[in-house]
N, C-alpha and C. Protein backbone atom coordinates (compact mmCIF):
# COMPACT_ATOMS: atom_id res chain seq x y z
N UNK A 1 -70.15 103.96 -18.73
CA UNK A 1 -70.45 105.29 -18.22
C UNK A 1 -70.73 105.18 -16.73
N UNK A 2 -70.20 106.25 -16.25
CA UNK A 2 -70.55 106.45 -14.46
C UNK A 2 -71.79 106.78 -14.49
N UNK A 3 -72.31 106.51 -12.64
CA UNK A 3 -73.71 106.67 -12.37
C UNK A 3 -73.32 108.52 -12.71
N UNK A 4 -72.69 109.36 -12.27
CA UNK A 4 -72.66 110.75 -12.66
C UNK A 4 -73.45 111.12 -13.71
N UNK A 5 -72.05 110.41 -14.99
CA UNK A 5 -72.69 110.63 -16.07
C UNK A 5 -73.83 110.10 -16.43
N UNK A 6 -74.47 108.94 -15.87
CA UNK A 6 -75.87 108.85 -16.35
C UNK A 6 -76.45 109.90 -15.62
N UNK A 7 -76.54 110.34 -14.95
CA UNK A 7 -77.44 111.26 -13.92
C UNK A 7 -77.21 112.98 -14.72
N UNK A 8 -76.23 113.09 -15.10
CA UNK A 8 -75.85 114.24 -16.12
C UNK A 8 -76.98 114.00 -16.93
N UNK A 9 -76.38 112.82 -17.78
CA UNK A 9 -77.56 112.59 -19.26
C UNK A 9 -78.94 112.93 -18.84
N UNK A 10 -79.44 111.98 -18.09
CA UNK A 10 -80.76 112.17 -17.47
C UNK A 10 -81.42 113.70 -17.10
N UNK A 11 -80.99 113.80 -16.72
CA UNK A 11 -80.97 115.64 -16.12
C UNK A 11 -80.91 116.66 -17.36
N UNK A 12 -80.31 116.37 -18.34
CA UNK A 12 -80.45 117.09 -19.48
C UNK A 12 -81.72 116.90 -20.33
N UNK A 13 -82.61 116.25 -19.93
CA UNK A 13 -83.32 115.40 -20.92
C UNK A 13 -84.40 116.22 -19.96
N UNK A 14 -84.29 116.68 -18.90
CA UNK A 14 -85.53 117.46 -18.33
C UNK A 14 -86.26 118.61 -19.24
N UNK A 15 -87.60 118.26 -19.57
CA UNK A 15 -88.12 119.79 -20.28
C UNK A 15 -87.79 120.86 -19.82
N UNK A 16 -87.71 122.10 -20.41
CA UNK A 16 -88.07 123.19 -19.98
C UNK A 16 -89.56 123.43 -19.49
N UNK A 17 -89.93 124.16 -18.43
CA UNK A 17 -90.82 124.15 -17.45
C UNK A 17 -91.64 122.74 -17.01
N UNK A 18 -90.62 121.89 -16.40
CA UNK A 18 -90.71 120.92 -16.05
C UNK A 18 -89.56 120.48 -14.97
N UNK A 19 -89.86 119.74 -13.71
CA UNK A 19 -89.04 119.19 -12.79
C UNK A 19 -89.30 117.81 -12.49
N UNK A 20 -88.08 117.58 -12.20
CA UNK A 20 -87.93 115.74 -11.72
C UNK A 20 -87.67 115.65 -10.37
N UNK A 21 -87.83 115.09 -9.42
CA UNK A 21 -87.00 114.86 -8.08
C UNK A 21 -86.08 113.38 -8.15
N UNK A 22 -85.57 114.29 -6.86
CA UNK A 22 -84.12 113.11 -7.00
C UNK A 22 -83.86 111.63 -7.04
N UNK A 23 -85.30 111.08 -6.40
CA UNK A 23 -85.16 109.80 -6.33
C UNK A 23 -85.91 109.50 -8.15
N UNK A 24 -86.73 110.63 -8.35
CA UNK A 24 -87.03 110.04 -10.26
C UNK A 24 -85.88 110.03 -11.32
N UNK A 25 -84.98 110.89 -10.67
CA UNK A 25 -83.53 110.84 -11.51
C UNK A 25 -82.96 109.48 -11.29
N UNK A 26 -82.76 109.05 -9.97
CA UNK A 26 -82.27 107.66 -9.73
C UNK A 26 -81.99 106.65 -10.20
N UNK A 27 -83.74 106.66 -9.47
CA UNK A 27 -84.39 105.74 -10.35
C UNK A 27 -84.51 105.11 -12.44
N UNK A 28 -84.24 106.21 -12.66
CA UNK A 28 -84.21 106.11 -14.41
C UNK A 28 -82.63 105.86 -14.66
N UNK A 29 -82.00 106.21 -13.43
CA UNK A 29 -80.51 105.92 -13.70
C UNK A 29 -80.42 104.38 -13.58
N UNK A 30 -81.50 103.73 -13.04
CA UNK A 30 -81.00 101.99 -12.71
C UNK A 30 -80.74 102.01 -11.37
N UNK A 31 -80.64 103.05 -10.30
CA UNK A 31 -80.09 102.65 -8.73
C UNK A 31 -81.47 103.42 -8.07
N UNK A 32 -82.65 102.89 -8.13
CA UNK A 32 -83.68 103.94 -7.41
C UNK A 32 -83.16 104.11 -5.65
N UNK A 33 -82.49 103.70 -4.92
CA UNK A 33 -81.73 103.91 -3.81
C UNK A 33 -81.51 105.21 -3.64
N UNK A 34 -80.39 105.40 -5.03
CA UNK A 34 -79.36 106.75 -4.68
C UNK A 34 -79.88 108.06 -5.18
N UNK A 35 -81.26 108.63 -4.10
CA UNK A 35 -81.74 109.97 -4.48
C UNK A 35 -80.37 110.68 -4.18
N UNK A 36 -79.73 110.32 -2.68
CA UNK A 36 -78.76 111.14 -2.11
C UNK A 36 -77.47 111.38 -3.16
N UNK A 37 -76.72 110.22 -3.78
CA UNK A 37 -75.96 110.37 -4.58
C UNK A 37 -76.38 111.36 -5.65
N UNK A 38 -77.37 111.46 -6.29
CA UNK A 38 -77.95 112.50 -7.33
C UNK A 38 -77.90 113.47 -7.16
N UNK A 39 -78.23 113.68 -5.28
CA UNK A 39 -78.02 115.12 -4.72
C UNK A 39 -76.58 115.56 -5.46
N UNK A 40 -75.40 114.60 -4.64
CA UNK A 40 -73.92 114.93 -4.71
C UNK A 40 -73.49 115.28 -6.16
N UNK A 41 -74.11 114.38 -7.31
CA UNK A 41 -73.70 114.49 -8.17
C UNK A 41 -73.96 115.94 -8.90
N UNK A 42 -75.14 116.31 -8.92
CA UNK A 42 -75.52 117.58 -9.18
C UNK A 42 -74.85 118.92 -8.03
N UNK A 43 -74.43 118.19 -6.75
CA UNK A 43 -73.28 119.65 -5.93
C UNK A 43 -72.02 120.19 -6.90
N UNK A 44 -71.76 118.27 -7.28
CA UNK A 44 -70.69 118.89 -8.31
C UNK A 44 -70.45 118.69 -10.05
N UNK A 45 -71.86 119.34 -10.39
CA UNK A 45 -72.34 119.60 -12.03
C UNK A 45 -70.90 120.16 -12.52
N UNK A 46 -70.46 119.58 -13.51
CA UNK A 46 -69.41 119.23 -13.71
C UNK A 46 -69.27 120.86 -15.39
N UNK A 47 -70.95 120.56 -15.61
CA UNK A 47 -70.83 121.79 -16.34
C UNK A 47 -72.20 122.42 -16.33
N UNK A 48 -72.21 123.78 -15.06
CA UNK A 48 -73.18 124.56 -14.63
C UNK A 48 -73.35 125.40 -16.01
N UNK A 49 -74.78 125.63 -16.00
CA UNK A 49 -75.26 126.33 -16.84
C UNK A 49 -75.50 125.75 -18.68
N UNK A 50 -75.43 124.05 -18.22
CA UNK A 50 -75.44 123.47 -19.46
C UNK A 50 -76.17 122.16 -19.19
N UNK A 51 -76.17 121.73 -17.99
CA UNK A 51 -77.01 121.00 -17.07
C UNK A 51 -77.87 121.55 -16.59
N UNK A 52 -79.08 121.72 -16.51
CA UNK A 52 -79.83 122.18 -15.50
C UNK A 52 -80.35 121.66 -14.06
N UNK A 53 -79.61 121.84 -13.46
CA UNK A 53 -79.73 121.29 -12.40
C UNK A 53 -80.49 121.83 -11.30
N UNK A 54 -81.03 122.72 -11.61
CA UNK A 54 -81.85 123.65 -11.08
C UNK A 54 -83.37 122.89 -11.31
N UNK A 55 -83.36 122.31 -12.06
CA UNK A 55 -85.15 121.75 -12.27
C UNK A 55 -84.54 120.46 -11.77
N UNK A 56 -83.76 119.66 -10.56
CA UNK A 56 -84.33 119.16 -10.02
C UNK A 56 -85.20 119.45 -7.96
N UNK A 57 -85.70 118.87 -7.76
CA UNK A 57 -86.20 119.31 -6.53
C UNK A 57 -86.80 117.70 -5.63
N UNK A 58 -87.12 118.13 -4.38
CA UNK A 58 -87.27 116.80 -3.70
C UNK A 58 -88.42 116.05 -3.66
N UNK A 59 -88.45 115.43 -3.08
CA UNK A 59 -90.00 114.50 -3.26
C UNK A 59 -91.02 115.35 -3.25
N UNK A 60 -91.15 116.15 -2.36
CA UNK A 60 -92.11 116.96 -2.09
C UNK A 60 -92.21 118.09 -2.65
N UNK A 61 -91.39 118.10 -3.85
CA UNK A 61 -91.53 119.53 -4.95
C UNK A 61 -90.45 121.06 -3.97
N UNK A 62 -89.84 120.40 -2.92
CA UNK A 62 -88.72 121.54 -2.38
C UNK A 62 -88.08 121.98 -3.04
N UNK A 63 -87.21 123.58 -2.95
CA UNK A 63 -86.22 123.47 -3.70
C UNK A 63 -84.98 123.21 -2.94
N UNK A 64 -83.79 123.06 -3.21
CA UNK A 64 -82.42 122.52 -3.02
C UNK A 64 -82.05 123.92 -1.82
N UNK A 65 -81.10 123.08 -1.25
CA UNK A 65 -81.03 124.19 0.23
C UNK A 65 -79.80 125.11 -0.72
N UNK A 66 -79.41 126.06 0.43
CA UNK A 66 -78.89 127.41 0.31
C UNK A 66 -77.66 126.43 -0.69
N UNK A 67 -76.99 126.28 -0.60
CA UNK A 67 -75.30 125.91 -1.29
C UNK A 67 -75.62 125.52 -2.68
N UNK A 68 -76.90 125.49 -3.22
CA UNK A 68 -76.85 124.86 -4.48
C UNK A 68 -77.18 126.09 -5.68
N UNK A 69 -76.73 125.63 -6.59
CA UNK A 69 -76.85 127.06 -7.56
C UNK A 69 -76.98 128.21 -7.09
N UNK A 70 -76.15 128.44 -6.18
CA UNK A 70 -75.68 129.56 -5.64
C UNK A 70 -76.66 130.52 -4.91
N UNK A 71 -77.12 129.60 -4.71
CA UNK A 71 -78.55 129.87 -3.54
C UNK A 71 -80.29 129.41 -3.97
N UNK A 72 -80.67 129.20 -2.92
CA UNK A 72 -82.23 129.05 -3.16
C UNK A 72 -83.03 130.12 -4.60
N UNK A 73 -82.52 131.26 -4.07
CA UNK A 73 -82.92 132.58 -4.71
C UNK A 73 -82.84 132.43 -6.02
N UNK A 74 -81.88 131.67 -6.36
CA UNK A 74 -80.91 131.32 -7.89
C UNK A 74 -81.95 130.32 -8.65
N UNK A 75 -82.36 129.69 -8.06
CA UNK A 75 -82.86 128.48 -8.23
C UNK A 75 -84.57 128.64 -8.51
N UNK A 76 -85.04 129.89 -7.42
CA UNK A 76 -86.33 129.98 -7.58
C UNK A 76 -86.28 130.73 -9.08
N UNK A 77 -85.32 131.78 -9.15
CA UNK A 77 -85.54 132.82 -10.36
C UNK A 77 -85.47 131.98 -11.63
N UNK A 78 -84.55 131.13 -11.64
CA UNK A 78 -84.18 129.75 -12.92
C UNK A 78 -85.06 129.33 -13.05
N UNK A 79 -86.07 128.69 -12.00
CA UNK A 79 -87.29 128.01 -12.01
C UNK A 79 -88.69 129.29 -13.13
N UNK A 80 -88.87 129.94 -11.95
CA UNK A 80 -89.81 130.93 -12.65
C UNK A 80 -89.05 131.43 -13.75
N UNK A 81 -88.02 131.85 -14.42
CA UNK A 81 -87.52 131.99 -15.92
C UNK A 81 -87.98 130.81 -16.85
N UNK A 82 -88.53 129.93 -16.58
CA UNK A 82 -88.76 128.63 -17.28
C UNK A 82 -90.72 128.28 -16.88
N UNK A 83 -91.00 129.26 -16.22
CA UNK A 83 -92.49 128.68 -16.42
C UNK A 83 -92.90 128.34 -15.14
N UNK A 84 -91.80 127.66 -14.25
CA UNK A 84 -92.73 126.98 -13.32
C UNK A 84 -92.67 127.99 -11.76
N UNK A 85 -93.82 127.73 -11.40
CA UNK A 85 -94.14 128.39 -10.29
C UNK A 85 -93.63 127.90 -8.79
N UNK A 86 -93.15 128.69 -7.97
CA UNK A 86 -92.13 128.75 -6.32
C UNK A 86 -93.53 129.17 -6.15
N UNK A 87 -93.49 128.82 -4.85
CA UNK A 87 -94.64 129.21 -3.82
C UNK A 87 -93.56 129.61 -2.64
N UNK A 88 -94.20 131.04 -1.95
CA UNK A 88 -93.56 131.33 -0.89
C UNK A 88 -92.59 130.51 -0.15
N UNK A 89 -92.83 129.04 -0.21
CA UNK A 89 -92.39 128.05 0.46
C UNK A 89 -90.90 127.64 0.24
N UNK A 90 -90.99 127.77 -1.51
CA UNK A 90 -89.87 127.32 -2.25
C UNK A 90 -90.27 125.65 -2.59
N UNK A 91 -91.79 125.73 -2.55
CA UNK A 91 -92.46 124.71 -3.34
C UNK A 91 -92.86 124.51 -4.46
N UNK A 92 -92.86 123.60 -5.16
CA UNK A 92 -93.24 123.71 -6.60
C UNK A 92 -94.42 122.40 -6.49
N UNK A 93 -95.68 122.74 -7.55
CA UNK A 93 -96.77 121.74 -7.56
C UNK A 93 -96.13 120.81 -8.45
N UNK A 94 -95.97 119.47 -7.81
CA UNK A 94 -95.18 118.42 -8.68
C UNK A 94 -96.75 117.63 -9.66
N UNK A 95 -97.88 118.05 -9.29
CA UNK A 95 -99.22 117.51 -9.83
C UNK A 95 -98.84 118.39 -11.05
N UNK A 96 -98.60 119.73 -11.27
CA UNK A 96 -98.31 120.48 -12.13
C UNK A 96 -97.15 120.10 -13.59
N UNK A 97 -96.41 120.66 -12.41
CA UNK A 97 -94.95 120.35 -13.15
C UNK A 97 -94.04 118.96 -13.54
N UNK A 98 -94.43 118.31 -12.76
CA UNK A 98 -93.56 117.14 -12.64
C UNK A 98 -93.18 116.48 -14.12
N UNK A 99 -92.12 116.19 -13.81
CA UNK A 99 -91.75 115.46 -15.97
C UNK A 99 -91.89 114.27 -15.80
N UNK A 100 -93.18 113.46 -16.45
CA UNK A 100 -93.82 112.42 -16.66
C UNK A 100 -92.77 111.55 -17.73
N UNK A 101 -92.21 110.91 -16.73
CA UNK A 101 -90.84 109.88 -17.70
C UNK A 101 -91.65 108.67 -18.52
């Protein structure tokens, strides 16, 4: 299996109202290096809306810039549809939320 598809698998396995960041996806993939690749791999989710790729976010609990799930906006509403709380910022409390692997 490709690092993708592990990073697919992984990513599916996220709770509902719960987020991972990119280097914790990585990392569980076996390459803790490639937060950035995780980025790419999730630009091109191979099947949106069956992946959630929306619960992941960055070290610092950010959400994903404008181009991803079809905007920030997309992403905050996905987020809060699932429980977890955006702060004006487009921050999320990873003390909160974070999915304890």
């Amino acid at each position: 299996m490709d690092f993708f598809e592990r990073v697919y698998e992984t990513v599916m396995q996220i709770p509902l109202g719960k987020v991972a960041t990119y280097g914790q996806i990585a990392s569980k993939c076996g390459s803790p290096r490639s937060a950035r690749v995780v980025g790419w791999a999730l630009h091109v989710n191979p099947r949106p809306g069956i992946i959630p790729c929306h619960r992941v976010v960055n070290r610092k609990g950010y959400l994903s810039g404008g181009f991803a799930f079809g905007g920030i906006e997309v992403q905050k509403t996905l987020l809060e549809g699932e429980g977890v709380a955006v702060d004006e910022s487009y921050c999320v409390d990873l003390e909160k939320y974070l999915w304890k692997v």
